[in-house]
Protein backbone atom coordinates (compact mmCIF):
# COMPACT_ATOMS: atom_id res chain seq x y z
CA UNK A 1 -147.34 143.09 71.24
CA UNK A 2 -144.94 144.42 73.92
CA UNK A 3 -141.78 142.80 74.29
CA UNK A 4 -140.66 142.53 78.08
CA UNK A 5 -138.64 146.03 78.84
CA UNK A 6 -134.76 146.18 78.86
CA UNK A 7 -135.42 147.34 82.35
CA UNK A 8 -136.98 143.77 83.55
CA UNK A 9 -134.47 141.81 81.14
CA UNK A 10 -132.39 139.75 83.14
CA UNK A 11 -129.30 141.93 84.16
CA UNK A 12 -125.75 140.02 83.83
CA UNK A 13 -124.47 142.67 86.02
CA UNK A 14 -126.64 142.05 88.92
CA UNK A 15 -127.45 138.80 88.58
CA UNK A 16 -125.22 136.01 90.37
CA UNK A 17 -121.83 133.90 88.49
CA UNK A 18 -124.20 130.77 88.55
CA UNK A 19 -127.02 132.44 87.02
CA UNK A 20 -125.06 133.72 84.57
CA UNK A 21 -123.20 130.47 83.55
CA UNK A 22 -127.72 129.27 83.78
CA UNK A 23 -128.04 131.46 80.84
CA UNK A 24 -124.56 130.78 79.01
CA UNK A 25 -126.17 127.08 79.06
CA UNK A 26 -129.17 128.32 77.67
CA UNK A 27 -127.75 130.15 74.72
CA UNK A 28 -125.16 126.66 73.98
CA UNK A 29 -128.15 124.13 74.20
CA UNK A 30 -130.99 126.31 72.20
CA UNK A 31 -130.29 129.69 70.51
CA UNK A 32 -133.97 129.67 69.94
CA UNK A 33 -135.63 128.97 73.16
CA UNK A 34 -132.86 131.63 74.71
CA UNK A 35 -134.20 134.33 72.76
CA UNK A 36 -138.21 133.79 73.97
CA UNK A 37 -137.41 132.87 77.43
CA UNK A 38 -134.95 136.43 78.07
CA UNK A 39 -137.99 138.27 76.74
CA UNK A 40 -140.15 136.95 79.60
CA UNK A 41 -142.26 138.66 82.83
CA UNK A 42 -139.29 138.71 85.14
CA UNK A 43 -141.58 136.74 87.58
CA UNK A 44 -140.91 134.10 85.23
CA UNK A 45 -137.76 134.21 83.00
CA UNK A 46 -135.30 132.49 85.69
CA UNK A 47 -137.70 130.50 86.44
CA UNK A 48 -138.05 128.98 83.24
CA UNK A 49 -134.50 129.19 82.37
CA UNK A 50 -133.72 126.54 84.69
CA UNK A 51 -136.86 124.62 84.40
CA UNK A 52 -135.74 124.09 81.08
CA UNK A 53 -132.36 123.54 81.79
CA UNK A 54 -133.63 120.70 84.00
CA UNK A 55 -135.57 118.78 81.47
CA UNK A 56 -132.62 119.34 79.44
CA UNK A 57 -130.26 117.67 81.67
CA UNK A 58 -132.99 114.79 81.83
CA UNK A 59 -133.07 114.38 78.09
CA UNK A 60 -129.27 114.34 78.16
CA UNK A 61 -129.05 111.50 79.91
CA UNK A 62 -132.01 109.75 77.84
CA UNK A 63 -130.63 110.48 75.02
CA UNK A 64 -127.00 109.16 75.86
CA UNK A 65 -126.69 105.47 73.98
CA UNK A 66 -123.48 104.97 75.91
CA UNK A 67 -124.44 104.42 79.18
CA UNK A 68 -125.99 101.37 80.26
CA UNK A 69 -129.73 100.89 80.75
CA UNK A 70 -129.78 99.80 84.12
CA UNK A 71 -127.68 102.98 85.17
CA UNK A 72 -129.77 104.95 82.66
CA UNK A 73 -132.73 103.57 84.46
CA UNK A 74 -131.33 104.85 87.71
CA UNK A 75 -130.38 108.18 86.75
CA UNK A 76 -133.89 109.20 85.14
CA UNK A 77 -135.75 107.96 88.26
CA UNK A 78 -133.99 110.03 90.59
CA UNK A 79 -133.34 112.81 88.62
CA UNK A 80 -136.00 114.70 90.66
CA UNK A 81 -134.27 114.05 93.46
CA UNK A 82 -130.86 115.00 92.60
CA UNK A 83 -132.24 118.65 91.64
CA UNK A 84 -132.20 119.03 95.56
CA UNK A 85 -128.90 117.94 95.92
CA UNK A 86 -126.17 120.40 96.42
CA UNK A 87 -123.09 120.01 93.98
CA UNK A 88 -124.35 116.78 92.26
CA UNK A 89 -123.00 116.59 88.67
CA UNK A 90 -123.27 113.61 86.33
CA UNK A 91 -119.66 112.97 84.31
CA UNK A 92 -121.22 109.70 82.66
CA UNK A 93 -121.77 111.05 79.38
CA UNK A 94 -120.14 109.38 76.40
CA UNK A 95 -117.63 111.16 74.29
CA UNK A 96 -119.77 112.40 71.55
CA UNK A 97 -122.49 113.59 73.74
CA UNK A 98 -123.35 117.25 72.83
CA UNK A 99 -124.52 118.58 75.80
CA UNK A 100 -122.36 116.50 78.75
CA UNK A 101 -120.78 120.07 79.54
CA UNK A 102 -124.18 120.63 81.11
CA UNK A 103 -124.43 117.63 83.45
CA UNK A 104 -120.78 117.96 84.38
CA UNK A 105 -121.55 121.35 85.68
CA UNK A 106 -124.96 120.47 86.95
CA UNK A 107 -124.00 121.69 90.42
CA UNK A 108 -124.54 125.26 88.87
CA UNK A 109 -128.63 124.84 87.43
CA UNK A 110 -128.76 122.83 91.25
CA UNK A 111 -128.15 126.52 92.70
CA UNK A 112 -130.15 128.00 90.60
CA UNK A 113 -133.14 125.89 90.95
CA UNK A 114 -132.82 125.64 95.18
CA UNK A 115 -133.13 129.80 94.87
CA UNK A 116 -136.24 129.49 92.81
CA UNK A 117 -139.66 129.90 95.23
CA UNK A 118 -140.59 126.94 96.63
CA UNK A 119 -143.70 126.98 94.63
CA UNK A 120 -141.75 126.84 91.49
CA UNK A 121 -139.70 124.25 92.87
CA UNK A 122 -142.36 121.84 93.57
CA UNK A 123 -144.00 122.10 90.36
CA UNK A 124 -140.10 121.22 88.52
CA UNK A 125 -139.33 118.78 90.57
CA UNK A 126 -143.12 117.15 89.96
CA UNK A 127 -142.75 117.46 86.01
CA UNK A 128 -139.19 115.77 86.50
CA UNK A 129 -140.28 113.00 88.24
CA UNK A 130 -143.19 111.91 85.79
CA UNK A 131 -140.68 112.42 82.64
CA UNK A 132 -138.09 110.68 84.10
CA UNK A 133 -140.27 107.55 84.71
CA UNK A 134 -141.48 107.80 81.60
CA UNK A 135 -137.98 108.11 79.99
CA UNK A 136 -137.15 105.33 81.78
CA UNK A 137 -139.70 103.14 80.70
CA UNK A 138 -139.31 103.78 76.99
CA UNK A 139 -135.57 102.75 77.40
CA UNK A 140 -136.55 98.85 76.92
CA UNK A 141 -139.97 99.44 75.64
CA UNK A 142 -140.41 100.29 71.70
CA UNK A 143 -143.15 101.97 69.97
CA UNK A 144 -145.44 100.00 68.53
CA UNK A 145 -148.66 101.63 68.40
CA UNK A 146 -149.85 105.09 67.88
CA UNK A 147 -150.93 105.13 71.75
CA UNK A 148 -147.27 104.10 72.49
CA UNK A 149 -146.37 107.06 70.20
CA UNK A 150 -148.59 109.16 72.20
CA UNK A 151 -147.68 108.29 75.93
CA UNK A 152 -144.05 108.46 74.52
CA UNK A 153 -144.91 112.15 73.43
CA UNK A 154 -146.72 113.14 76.46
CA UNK A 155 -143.79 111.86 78.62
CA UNK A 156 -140.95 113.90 76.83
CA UNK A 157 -143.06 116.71 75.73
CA UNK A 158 -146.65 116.73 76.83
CA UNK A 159 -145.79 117.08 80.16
CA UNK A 160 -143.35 120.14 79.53
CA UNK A 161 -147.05 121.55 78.62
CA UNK A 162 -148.32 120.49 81.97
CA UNK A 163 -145.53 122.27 83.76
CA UNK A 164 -145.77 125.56 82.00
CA UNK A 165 -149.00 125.43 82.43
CA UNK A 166 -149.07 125.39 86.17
CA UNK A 167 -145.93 127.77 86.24
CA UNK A 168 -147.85 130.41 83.79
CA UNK A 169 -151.25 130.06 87.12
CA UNK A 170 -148.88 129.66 90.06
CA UNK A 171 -146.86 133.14 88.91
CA UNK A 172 -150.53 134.57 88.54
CA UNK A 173 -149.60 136.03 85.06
CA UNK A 174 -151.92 133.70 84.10
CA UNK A 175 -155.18 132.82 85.68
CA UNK A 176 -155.82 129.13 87.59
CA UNK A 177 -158.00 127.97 84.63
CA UNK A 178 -154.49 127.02 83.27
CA UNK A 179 -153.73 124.37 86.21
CA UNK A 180 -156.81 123.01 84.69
CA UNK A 181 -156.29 122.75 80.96
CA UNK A 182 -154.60 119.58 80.40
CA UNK A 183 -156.08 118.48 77.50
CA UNK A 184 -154.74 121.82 75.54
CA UNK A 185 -151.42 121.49 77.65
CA UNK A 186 -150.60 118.06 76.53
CA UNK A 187 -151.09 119.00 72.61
CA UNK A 188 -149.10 122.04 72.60
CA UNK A 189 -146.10 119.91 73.63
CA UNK A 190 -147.04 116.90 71.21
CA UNK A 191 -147.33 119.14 68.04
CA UNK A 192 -143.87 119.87 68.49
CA UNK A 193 -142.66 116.89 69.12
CA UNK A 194 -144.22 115.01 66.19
CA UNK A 195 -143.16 117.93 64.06
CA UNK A 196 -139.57 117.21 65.41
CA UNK A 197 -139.82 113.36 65.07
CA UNK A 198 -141.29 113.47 61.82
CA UNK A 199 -139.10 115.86 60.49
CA UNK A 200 -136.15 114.07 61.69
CA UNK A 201 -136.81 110.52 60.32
CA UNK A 202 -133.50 110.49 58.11
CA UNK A 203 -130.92 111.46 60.96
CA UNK A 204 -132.46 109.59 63.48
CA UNK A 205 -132.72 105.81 61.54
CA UNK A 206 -129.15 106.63 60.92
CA UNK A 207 -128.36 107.08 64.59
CA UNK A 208 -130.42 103.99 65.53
CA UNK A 209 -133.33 105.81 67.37
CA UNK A 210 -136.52 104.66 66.52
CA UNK A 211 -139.96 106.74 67.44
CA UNK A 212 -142.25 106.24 64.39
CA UNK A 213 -144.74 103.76 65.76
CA UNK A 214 -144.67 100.38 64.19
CA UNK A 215 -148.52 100.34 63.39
CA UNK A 216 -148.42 102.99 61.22
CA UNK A 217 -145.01 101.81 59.30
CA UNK A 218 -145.46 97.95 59.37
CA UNK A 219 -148.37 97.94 56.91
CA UNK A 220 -145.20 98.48 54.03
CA UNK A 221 -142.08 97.75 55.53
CA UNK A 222 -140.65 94.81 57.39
CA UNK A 223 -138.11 96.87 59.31
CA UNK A 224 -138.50 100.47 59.63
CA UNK A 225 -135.13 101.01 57.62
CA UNK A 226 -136.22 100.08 55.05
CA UNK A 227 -138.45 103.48 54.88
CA UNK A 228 -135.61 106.09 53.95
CA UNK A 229 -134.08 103.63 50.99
CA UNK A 230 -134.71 105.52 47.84
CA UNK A 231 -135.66 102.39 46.09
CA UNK A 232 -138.83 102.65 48.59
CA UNK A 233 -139.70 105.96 47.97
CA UNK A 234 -143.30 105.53 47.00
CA UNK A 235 -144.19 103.18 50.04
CA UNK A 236 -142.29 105.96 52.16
CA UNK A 237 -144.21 108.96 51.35
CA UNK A 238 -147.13 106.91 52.04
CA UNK A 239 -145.87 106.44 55.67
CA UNK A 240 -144.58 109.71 55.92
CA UNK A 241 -147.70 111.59 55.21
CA UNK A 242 -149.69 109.03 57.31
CA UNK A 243 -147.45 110.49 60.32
CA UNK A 244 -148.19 113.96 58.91
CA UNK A 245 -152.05 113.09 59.19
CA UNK A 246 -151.18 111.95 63.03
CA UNK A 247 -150.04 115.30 63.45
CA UNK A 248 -152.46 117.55 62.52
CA UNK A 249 -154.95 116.49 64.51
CA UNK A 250 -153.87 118.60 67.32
CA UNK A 251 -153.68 121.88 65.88
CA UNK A 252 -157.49 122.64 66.88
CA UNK A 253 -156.24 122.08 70.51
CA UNK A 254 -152.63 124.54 70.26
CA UNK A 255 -155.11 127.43 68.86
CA UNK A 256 -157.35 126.66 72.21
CA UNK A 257 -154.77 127.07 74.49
CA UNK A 258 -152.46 130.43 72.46
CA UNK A 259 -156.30 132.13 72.20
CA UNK A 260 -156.81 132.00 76.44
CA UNK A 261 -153.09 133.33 76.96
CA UNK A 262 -153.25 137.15 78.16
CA UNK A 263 -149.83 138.24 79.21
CA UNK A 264 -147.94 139.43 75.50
CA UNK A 265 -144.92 137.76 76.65
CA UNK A 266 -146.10 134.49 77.55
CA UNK A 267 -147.91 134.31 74.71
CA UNK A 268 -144.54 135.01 71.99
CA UNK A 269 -143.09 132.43 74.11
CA UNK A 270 -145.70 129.65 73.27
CA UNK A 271 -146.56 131.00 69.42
CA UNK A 272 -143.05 131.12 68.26
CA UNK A 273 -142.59 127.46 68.63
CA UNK A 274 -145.93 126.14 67.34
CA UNK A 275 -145.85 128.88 64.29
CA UNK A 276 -141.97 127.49 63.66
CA UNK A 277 -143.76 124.02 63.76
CA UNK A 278 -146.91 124.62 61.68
CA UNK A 279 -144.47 126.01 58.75
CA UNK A 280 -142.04 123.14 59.35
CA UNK A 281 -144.91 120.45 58.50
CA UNK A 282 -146.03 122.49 55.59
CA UNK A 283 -142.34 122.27 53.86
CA UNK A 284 -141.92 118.90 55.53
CA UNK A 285 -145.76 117.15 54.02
CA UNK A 286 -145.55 115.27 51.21
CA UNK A 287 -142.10 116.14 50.40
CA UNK A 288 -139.68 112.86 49.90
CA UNK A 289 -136.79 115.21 50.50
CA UNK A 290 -137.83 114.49 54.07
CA UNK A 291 -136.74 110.67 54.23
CA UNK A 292 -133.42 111.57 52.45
CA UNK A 293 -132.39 114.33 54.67
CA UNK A 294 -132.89 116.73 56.98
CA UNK A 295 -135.71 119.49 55.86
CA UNK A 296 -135.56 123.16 57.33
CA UNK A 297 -137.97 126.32 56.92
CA UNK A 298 -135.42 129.18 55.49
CA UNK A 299 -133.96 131.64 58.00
CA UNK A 300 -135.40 134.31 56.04
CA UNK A 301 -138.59 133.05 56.38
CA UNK A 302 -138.25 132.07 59.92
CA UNK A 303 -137.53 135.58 61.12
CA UNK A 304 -140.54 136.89 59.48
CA UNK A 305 -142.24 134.17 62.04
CA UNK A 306 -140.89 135.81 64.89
CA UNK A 307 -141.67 139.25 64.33
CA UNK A 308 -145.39 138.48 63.36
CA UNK A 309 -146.02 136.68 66.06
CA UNK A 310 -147.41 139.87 67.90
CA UNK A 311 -150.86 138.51 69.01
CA UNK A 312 -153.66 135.65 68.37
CA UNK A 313 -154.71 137.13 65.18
CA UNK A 314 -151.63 137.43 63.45
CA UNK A 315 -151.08 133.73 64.62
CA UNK A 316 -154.26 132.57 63.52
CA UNK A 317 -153.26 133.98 60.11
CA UNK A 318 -150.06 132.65 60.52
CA UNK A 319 -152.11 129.11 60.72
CA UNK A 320 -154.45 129.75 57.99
CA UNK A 321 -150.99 130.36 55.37
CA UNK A 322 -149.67 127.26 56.39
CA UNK A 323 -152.86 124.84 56.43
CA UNK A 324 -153.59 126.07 52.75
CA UNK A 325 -150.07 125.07 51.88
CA UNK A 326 -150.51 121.30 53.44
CA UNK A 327 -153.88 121.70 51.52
CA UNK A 328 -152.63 122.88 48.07
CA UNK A 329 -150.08 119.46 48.75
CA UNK A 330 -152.81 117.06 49.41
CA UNK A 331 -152.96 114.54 47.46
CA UNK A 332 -155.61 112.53 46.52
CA UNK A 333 -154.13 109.70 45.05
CA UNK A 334 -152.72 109.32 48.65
CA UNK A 335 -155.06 106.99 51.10
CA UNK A 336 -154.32 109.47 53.48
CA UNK A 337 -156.13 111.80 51.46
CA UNK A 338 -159.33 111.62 53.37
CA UNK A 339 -158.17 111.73 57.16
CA UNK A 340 -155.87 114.73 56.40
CA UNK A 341 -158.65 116.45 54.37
CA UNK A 342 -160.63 116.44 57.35
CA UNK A 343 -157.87 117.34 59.52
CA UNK A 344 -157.33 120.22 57.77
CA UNK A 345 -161.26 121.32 57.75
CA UNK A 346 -160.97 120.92 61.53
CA UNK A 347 -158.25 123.45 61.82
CA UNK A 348 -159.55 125.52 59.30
CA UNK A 349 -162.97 126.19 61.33
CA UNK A 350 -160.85 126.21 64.11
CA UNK A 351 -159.12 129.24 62.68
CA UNK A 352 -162.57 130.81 61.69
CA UNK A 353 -164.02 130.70 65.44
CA UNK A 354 -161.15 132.18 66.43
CA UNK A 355 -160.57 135.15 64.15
CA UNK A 356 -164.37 136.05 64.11
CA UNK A 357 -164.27 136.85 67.79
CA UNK A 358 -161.25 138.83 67.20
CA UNK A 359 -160.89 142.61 65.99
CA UNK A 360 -159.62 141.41 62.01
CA UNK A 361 -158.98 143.64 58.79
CA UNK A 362 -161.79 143.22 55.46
CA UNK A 363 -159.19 140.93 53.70
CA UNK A 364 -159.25 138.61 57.00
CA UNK A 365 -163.38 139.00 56.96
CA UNK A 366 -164.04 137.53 53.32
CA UNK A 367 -161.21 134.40 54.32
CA UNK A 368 -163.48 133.43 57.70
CA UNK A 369 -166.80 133.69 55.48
CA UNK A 370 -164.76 131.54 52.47
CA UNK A 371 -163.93 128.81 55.34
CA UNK A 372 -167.64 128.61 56.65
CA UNK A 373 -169.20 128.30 53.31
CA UNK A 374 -166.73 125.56 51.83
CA UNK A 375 -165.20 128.34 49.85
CA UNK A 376 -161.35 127.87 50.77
CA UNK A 377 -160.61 125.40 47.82
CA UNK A 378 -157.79 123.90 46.50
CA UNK A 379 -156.64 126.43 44.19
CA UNK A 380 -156.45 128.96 47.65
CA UNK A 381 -153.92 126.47 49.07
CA UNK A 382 -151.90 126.31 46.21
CA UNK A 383 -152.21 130.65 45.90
CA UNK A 384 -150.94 130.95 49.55
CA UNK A 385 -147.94 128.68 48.85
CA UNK A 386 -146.24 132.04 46.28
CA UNK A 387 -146.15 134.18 49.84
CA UNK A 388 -143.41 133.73 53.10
């Protein structure tokens, strides 16, 4: 796969102070998501730059236990508004919040985003509005069921799907089917997300924030606490592989939507992050290291994710690794067994009806024929976990 030429990469040179400081802000809030996003389409690299830049101001703000909830309130609900506003900044943030540098200097991203076509305005500004009233509503509402988990999900993340989506039609890199794929959309953004939330149990109890939903936790614990104590490890890995099982369920939908992307740069933009993900959960499942700390993929092994995520069939590969890994780690003394099991067969045919309609080596062949005829056992899951 073609990266995007040096010739279309965003030139510091030519491009304006506030721009500039756009992508300084980029590289201080995500290393990661800088890297994909400069080696965009130039149709659509500012434009993303800032739409994420956006949603990151949003989250800011959510995120910020300091300030009030009434004020909170206020500030997500009109945070689509105050994108239009020339020189608005927000110097609210309390002292130990990360990323206040960016709302303090908001006025710059505001610059940014009023240069953007109006097309790509309209879609922001849209995406911002339905996040931020969805923010705002999980600031005095708690999760208590896995649809509360969900709509939480879609509102933080889901929708970041939706407005990719339509920026990926309305730059015409992509075609208008993609306005229409919400389904697909919404799942690419929760898999993260649940990877993240998941992942982060240990730091985020600690902190006081709260996402696991109560129907899945309350069947063992009184207070959801209680579920990183070592003395309740056993009850805990329960849990934590129940959330695991949540998960998985929409891989299926995240191979759906990477297999209909054409442009090669769109398409390392959205398979870096779900392949990071898939091989997150597979270190992160059934691992009780999880609920005592925080659990990272190797660097090593994460820039091997980056440079074979060239097209849909190295990603599909990239899927099969890691499923057989979660597979191999199954365990059937856990009553989760069963709804993960079938989880994974989902994603496993998934993988097959993909890579059969796709140009594949021999090796690749005799794997798709071992998933259709229930040959991809156990033992395979546990072989694939001895390669990076």
């Amino acid at each position: 796969m073609k990266n995007a030429p040096a010739s279309e990469k965003t030139d510091k040179m030519d491009a304006s102070s506030e721009l500039k400081q756009c992508y300084d802000f980029l590289t201080e809030t995500s290393r990661s998501f800088a890297g994909v996003i400069q080696e965009l389409n130039p149709e659509l690299r500012d434009v993303i730059c800032i739409f994420y830049l956006v949603l990151r101001g949003l989250d800011t703000v959510e995120d910020d236990m300091s300030i009030p909830i009434v004020r909170k309130k206020e500030v997500l609900t009109t945070f689509h508004k105050s994108i239009y506003e020339r020189g608005w900044t927000f110097t609210e943030s309390g002292p130990d919040e990360k990323d206040a540098s960016l709302l303090v200097q908001f006025d710059v991203v505001i610059h940014e985003f009023l240069n953007l076509k109006e097309k790509y305005q309209k879609i922001i500004a849209d995406i911002t509005k339905k996040m931020g009233e969805g923010m705002a509503t999980f600031t005095t509402k708690d999760v208590e069921t896995t649809k509360d988990y969900d709509l939480y999900c879609h509102y933080v993340a889901g929708l970041v799907g939706y407005g990719l989506s339509d920026l990926f039609a309305a730059s015409e890199l992509e075609d208008a089917s993609f306005y229409d794929i919400k389904r697909q959309s919404n799942s690419m953004g929760l898999f993260l997300q649940k990877t993240n939330i998941i992942r982060d149990i240990n730091e985020d109890i600690l902190d006081g924030r709260y996402f696991w939903p109560k129907q899945i936790w309350s069947e063992y614990f009184d207070n959801i606490d209680d579920i990183i104590k070592e003395e309740n490890r056993e009850k805990g890995m329960i849990v934590l592989n129940k959330m695991w099982a949540n998960a998985l369920t929409h891989i299926p939908d995240v191979l759906d939507y990477l297999s209909r992307i054409k442009n090669p740069t769109i398409f390392k933009f959205c398979a870096i992050p779900q392949v990071m993900a898939i091989a997150t959960m597979a270190i992160c499942f059934n691992n009780p290291d999880v609920l005592a700390k925080n659990v990272k993929i190797r660097k090593g092994e994460a820039i091997k994710l980056i440079l074979n995520t060239t097209d849909n069939a190295n990603v599909c590969r990239t899927f099969l690794k890691y499923v057989g890994q979660i597979k191999g780690k199954n365990d059937p003394s856990d009553p989760n067994y069963e709804s993960i099991r079938e989880s994974l067969e989902k994603a496993e045919n998934t993988i097959a009806e993909e890579l059969v309609n796709l140009p594949v080596p021999v090796s690749t062949s005799f794997i798709i024929l071992a998933i259709f005829f229930g040959g991809l056992s156990l033992y395979f899951g546990n072989m694939l976990r001895h390669y990076v």
